[in-house]
C-alpha atoms as a PDB file:
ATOM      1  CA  UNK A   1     -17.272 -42.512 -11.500  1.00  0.00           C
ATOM      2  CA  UNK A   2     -14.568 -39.399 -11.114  1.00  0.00           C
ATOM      3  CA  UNK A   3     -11.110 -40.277 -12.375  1.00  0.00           C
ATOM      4  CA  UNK A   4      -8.031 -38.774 -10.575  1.00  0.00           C
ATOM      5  CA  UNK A   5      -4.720 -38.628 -10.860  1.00  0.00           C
ATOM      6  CA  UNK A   6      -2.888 -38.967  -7.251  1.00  0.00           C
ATOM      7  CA  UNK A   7       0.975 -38.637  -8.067  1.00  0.00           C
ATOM      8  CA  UNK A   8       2.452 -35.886 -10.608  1.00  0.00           C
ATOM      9  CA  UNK A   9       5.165 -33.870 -11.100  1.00  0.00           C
ATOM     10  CA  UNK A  10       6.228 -30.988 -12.989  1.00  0.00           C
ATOM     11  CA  UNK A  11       9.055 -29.731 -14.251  1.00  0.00           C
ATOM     12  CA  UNK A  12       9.439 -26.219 -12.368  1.00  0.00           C
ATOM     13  CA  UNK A  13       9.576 -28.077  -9.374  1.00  0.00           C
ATOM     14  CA  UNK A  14      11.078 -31.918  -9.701  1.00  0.00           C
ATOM     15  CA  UNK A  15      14.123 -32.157 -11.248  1.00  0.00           C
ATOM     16  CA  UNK A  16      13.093 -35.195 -13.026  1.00  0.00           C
ATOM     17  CA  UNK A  17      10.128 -33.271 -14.576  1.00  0.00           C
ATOM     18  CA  UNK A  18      10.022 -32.331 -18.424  1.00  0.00           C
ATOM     19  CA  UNK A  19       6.503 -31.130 -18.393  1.00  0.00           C
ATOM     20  CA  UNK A  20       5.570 -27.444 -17.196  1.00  0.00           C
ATOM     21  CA  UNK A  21       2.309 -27.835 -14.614  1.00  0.00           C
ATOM     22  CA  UNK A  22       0.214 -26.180 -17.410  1.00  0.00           C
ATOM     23  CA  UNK A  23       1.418 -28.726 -19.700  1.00  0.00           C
ATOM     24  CA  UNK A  24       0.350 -31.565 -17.392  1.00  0.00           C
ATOM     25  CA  UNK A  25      -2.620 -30.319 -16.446  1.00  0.00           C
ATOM     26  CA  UNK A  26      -3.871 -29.961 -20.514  1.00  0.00           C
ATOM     27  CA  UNK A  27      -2.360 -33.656 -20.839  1.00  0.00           C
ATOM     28  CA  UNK A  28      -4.593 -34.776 -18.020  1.00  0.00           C
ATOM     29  CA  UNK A  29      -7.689 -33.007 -19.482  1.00  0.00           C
ATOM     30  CA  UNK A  30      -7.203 -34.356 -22.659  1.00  0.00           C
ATOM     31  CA  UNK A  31      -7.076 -38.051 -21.481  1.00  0.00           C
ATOM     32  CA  UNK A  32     -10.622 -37.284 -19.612  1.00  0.00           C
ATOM     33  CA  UNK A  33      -9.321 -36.756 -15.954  1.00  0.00           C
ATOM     34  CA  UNK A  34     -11.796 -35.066 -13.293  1.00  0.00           C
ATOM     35  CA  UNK A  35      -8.851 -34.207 -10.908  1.00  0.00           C
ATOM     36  CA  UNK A  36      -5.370 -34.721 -10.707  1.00  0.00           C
ATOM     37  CA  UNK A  37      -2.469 -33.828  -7.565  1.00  0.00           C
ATOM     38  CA  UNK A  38       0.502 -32.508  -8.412  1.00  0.00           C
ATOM     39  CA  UNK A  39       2.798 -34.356  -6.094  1.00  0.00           C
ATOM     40  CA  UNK A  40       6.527 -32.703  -6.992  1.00  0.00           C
ATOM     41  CA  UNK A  41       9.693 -33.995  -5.483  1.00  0.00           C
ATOM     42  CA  UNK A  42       9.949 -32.047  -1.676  1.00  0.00           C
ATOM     43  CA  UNK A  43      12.520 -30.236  -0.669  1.00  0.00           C
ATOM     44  CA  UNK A  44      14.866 -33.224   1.350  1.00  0.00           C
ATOM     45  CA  UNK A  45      14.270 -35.042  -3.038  1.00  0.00           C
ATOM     46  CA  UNK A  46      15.014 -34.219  -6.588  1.00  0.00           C
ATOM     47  CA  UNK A  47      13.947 -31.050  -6.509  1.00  0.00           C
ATOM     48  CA  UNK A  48      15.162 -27.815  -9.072  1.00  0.00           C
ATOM     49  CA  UNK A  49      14.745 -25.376  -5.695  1.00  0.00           C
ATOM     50  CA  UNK A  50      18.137 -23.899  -4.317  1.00  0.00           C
ATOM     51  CA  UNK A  51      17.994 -25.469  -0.183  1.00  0.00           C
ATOM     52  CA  UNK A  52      20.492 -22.549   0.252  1.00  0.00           C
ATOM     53  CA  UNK A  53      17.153 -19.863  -0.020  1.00  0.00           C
ATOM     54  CA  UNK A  54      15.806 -18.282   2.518  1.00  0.00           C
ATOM     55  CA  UNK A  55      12.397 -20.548   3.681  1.00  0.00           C
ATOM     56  CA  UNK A  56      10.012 -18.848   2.457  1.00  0.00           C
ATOM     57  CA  UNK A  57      11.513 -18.853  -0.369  1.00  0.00           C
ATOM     58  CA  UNK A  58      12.140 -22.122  -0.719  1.00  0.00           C
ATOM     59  CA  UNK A  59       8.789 -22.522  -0.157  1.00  0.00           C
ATOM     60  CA  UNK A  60       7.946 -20.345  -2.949  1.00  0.00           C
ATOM     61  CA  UNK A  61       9.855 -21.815  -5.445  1.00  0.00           C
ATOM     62  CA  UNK A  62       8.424 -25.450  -4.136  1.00  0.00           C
ATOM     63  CA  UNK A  63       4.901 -24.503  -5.128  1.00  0.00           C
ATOM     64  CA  UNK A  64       5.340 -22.983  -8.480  1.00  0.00           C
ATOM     65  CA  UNK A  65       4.484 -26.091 -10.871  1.00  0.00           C
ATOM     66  CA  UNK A  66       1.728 -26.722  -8.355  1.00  0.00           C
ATOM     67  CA  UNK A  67       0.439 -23.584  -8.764  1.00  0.00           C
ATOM     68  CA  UNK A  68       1.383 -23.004 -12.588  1.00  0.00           C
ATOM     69  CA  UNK A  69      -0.992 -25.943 -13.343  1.00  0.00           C
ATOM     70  CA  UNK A  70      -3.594 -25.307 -11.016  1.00  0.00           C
ATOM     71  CA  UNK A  71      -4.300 -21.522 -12.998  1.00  0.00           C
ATOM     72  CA  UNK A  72      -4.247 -23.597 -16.176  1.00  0.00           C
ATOM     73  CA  UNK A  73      -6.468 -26.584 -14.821  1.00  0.00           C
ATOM     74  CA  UNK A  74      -8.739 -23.350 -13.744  1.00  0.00           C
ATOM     75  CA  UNK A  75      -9.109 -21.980 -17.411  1.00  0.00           C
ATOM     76  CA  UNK A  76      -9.314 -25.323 -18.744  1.00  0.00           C
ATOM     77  CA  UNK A  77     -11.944 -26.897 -16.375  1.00  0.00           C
ATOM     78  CA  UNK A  78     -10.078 -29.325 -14.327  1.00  0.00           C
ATOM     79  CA  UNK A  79      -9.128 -29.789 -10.600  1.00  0.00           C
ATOM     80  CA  UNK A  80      -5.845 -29.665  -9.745  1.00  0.00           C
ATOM     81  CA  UNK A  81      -5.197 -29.706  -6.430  1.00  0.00           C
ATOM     82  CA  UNK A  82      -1.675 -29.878  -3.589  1.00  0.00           C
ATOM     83  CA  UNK A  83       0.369 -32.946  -2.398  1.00  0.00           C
ATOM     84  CA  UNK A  84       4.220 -33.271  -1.802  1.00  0.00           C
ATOM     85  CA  UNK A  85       6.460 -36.665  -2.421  1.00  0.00           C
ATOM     86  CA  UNK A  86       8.403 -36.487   0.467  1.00  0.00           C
ATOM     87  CA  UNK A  87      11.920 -38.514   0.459  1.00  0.00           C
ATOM     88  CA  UNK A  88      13.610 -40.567   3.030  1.00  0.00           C
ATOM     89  CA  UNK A  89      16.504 -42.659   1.587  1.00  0.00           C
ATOM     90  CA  UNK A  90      15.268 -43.283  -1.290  1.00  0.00           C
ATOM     91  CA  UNK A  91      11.830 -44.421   0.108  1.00  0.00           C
ATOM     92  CA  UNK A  92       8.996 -41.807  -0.988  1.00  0.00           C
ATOM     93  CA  UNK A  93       5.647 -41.105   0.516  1.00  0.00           C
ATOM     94  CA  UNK A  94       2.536 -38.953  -1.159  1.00  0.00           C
ATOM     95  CA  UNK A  95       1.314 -36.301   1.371  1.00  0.00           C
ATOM     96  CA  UNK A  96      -2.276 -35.250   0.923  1.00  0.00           C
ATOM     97  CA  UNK A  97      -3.627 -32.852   2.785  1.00  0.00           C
ATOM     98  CA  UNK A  98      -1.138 -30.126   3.879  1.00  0.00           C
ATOM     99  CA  UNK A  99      -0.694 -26.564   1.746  1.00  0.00           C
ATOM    100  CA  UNK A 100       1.968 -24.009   1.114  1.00  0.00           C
ATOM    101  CA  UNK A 101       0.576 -22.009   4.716  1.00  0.00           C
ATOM    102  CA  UNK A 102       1.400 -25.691   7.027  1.00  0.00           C
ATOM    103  CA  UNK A 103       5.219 -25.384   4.793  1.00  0.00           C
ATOM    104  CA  UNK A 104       5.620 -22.042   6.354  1.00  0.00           C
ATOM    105  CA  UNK A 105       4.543 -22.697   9.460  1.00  0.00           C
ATOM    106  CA  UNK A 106       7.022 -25.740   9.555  1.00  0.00           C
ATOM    107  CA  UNK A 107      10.236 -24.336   8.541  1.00  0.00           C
ATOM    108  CA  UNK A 108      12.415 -27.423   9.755  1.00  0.00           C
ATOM    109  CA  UNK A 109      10.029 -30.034   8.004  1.00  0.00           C
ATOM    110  CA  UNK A 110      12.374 -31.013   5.119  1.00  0.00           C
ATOM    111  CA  UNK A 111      15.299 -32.176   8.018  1.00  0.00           C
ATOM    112  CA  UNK A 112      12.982 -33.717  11.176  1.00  0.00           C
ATOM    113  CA  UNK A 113      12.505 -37.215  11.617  1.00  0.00           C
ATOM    114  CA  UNK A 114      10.174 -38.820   8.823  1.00  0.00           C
ATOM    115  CA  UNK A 115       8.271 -40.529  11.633  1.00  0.00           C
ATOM    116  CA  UNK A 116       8.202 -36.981  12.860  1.00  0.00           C
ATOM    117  CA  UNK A 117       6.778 -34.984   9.907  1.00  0.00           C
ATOM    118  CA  UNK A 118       4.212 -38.184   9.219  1.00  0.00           C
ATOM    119  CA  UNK A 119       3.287 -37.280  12.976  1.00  0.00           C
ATOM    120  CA  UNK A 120       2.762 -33.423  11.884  1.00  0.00           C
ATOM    121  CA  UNK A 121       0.703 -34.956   8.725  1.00  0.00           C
ATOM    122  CA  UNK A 122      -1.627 -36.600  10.577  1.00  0.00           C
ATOM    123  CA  UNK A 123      -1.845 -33.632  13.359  1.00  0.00           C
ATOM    124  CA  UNK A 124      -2.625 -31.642  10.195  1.00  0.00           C
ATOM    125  CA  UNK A 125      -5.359 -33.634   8.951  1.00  0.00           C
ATOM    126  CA  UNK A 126      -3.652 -34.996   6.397  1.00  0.00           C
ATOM    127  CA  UNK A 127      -2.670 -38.924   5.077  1.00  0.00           C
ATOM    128  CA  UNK A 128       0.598 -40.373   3.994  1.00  0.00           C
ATOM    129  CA  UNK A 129       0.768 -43.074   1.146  1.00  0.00           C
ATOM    130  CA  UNK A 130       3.736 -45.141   0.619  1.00  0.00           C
ATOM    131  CA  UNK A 131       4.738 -44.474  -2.857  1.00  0.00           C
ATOM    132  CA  UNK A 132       6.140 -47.328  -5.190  1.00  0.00           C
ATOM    133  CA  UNK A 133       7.615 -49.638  -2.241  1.00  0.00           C
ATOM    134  CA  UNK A 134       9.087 -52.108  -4.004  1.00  0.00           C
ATOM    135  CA  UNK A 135      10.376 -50.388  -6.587  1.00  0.00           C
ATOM    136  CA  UNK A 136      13.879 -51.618  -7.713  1.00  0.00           C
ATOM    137  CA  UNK A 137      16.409 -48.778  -9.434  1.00  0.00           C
ATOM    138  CA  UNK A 138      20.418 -48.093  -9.193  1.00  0.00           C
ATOM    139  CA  UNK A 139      19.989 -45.623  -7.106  1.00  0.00           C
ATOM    140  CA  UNK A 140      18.029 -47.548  -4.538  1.00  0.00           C
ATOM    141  CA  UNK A 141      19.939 -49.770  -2.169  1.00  0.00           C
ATOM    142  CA  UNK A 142      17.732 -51.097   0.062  1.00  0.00           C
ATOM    143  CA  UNK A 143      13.781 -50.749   1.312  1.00  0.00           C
ATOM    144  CA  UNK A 144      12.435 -48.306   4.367  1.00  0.00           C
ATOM    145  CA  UNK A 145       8.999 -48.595   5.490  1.00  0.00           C
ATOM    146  CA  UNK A 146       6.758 -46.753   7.808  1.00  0.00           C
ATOM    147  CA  UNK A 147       3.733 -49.108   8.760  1.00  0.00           C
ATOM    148  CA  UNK A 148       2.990 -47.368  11.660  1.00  0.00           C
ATOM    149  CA  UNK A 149       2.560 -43.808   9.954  1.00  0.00           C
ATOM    150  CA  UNK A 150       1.003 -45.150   6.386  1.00  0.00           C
ATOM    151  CA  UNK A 151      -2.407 -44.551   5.718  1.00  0.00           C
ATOM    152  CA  UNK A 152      -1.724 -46.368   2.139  1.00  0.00           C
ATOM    153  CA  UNK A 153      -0.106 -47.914  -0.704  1.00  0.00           C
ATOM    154  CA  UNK A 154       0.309 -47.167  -3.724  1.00  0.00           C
ATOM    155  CA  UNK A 155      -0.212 -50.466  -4.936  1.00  0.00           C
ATOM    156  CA  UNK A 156       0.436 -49.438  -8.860  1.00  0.00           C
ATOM    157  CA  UNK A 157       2.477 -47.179 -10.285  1.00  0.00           C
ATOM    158  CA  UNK A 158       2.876 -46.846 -13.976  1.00  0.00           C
ATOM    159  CA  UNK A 159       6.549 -45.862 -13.562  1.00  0.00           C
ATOM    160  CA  UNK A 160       7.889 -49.251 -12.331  1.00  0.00           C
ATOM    161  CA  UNK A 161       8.980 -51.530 -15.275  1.00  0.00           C
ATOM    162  CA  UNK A 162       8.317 -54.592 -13.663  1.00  0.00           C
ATOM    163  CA  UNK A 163       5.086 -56.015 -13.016  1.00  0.00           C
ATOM    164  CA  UNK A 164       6.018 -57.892  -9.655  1.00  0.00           C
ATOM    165  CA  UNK A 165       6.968 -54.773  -7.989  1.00  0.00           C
ATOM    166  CA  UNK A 166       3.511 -53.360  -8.073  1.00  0.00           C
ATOM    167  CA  UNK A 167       2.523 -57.380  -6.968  1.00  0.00           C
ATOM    168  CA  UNK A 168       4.574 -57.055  -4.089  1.00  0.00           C
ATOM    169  CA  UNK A 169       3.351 -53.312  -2.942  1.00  0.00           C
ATOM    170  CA  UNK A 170       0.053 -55.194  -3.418  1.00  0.00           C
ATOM    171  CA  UNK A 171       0.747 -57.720  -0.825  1.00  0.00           C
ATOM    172  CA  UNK A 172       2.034 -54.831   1.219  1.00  0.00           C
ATOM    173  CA  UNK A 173      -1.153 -53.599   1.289  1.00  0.00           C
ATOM    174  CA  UNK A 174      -2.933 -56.733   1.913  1.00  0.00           C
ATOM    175  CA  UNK A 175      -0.627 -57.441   4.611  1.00  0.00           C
ATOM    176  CA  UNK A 176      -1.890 -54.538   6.512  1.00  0.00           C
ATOM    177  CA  UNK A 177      -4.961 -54.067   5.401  1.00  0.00           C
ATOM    178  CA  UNK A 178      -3.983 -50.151   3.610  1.00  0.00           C
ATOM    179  CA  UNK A 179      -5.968 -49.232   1.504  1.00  0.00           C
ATOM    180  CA  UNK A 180      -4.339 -49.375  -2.519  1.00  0.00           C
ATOM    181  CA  UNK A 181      -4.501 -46.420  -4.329  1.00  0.00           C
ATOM    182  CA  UNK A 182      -2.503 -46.050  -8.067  1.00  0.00           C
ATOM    183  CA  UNK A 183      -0.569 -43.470  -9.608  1.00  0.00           C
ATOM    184  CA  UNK A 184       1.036 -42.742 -13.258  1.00  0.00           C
ATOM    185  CA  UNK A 185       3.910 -40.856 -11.532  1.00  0.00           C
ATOM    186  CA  UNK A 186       4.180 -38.430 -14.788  1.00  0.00           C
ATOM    187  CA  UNK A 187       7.188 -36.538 -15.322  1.00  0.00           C
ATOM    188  CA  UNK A 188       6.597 -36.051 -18.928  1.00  0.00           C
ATOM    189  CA  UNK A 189       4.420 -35.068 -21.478  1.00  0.00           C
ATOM    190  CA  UNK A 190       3.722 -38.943 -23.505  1.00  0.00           C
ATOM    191  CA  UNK A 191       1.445 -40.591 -25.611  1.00  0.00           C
ATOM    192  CA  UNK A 192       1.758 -43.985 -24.062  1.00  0.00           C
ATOM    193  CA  UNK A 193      -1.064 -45.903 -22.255  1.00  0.00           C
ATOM    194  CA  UNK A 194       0.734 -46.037 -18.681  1.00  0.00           C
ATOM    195  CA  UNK A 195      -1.982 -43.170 -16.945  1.00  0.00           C
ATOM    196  CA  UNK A 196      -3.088 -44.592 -13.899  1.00  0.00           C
ATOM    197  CA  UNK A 197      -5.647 -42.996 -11.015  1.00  0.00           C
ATOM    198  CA  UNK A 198      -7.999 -43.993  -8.971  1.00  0.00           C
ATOM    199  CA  UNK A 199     -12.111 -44.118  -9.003  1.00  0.00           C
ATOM    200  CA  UNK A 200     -14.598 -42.333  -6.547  1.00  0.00           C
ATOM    201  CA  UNK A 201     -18.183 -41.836  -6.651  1.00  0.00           C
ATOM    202  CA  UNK A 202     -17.765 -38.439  -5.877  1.00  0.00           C
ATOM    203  CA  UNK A 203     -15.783 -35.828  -7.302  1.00  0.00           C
ATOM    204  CA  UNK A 204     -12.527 -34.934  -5.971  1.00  0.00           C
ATOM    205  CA  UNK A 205     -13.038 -31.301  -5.916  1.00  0.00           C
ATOM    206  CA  UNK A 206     -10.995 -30.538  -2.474  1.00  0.00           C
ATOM    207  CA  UNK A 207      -7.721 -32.613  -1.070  1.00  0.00           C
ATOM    208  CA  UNK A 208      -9.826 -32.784   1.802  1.00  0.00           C
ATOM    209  CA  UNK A 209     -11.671 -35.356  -0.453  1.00  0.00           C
ATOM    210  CA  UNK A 210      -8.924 -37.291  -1.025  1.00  0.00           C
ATOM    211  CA  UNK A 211      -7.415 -37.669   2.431  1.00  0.00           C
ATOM    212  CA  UNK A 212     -11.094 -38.750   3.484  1.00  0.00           C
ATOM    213  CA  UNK A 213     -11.218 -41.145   0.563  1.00  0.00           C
ATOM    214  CA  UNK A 214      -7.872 -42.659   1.683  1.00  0.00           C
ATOM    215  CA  UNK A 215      -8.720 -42.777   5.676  1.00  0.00           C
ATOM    216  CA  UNK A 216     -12.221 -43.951   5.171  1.00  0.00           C
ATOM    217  CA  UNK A 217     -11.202 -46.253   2.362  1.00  0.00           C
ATOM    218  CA  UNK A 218     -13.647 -44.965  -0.067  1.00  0.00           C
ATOM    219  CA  UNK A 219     -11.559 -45.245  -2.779  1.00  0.00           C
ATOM    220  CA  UNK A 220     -14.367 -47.484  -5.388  1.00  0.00           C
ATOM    221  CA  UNK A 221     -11.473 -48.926  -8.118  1.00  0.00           C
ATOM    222  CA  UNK A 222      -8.347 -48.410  -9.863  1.00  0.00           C
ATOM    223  CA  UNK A 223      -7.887 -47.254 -13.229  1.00  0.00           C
ATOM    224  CA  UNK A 224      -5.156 -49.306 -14.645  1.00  0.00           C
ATOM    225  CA  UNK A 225      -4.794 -50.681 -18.176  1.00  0.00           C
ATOM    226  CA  UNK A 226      -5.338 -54.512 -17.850  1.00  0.00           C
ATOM    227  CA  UNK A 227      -2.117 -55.309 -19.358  1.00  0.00           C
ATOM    228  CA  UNK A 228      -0.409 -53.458 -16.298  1.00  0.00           C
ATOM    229  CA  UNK A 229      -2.403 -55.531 -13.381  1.00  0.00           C
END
C-alpha cells in the first residue's frame, strides 16, 4: 500500500502555517509518506498573499509553498503534488485536480459562486472534498454544505479535538454514500502521532491519481492512529 497525505499547508502560503513547504515535505518523508498535497488556504481564506496584487500575481504568490516543497520533495524522493482549500464561510473544501495554469485562466475564481467554481472543478476534471464538516471552533458560527457538488468527505481530520466531529463527518459520508478520505491538516512542523492519509494500491504519482481515486472510490483504507477512530 502507498501512503498519502491529502490536506497540507505551508507557511509561505496559509497564514496559519509555521512550516516552510520544504520543511513539510522532509517531515512527511521522514514519517514514511509516498505522496503528500499541499492544500494551502486559497485566496477568498487565511492566506499570507496581498488580494490587492495584480492576478497573476496573486497567483504567484499562492503557489510558492506548493512549489517550495515540491523542489524539495524532488531532491528528497517524494511526491508532492497541487490542491487548494477553498473557503466559503467558514466551510472549506479540498480541490484536487486544478494547477496554477486553470488559476490564471480563472481570474474571478476566488469571488464567483462556490456552487459556481465546484461547477468549473468538475468541468476541469477535477473533485471537491468537503473538508472537516463538523468541525466546531469560535470562529465558526454555523455549518454550509454542498451535497450536490461533493465528490467526498473528509471523514477524519487530525486537527479536530473532538472525536464526534470526525463521527459525524462520518455519517455525512454514509448518508450519501461519498466516499471518506482523511487528512492531518498540518500547519506545523510536530512530533505528535496525529498524521493521517489515506491508502491506495497504487502510487499516487499524478493528482490525476487522486481525483480518479476519489471519483472511482478507489481509495483501499485510512491511515489513522486507532486511538483517533
Amino acid at each position: 500500500m502507498f501512503l498519502t497525505e491529502t490536506h497540507c499547508h505551508t507557511a509561505e502560503t496559509s497564514a496559519c502555517a509555521s512550516a516552510t513547504g520544504a520543511q513539510q515535505a522532509e517531515q512527511y518523508k521522514a514519517r514514511g509518506y509516498d505522496t503528500i498535497i499541499v492544500t494551502d488556504h486559497f485566496l477568498n481564506g487565511n492566506t499570507t498573499v496581498d488580494r490587492n496584487l495584480p492576478w497573476e500575481r496573486q497567483v504567484e504568490d499562492f503557489c510558492r509553498g506548493y512549489e517550495n516543497a515540491k523542489k524539495r520533495g524532488d531532491e528528497i524522493g517524494l511526491t508532492v503534488l497541487f490542491g487548494i482549500e477553498y473557503a466559503w464561510d467558514g466551510a472549506d473544501f479540498l480541490i484536487y485536480g486544478v494547477d496554477k495554469k486553470w488559476l490564471l485562466d480563472n481570474p474571478d475564481c476566488a469571488s464567483i459562486r462556490p456552487h459556481t467554481f465546484c461547477d468549473r472543478v468538475h468541468a476541469a476534471g477535477g473533485c471537491v472534498v468537503h473538508a472537516h464538516p463538523f468541525r466546531g471552533a469560535d470562529y465558526l458560527h454555523d455549518m454550509k454544505f454542498l451535497p450536490w457538488h461533493t465528490d467526498g468527505v473528509e471523514v477524519y481530520n487530525a486537527g479536530n479535538r473532538e472525536k464526534v466531529w470526525n463521527d459525524r463527518a462520518k455519517w455525512y459520508a454514509e448518508q450519501y454514500g461519498f466516499i471518506a478520505t482523511a487528512g492531518s491538516d498540518c500547519h506545523h512542523l510536530t512530533d505528535t502521532d496525529k498524521f493521517f492519509g489515506v491508502l491506495t494500491e497504487n502510487k499516487i504519482e499524478r493528482i490525476e491519481d487522486y481525483v480518479s481515486a476519489v471519483l472511482d472510490k478507489k481509495i483501499a483504507g485510512l491511515c489513522v492512529p486507532e486511538q483517533y477512530r
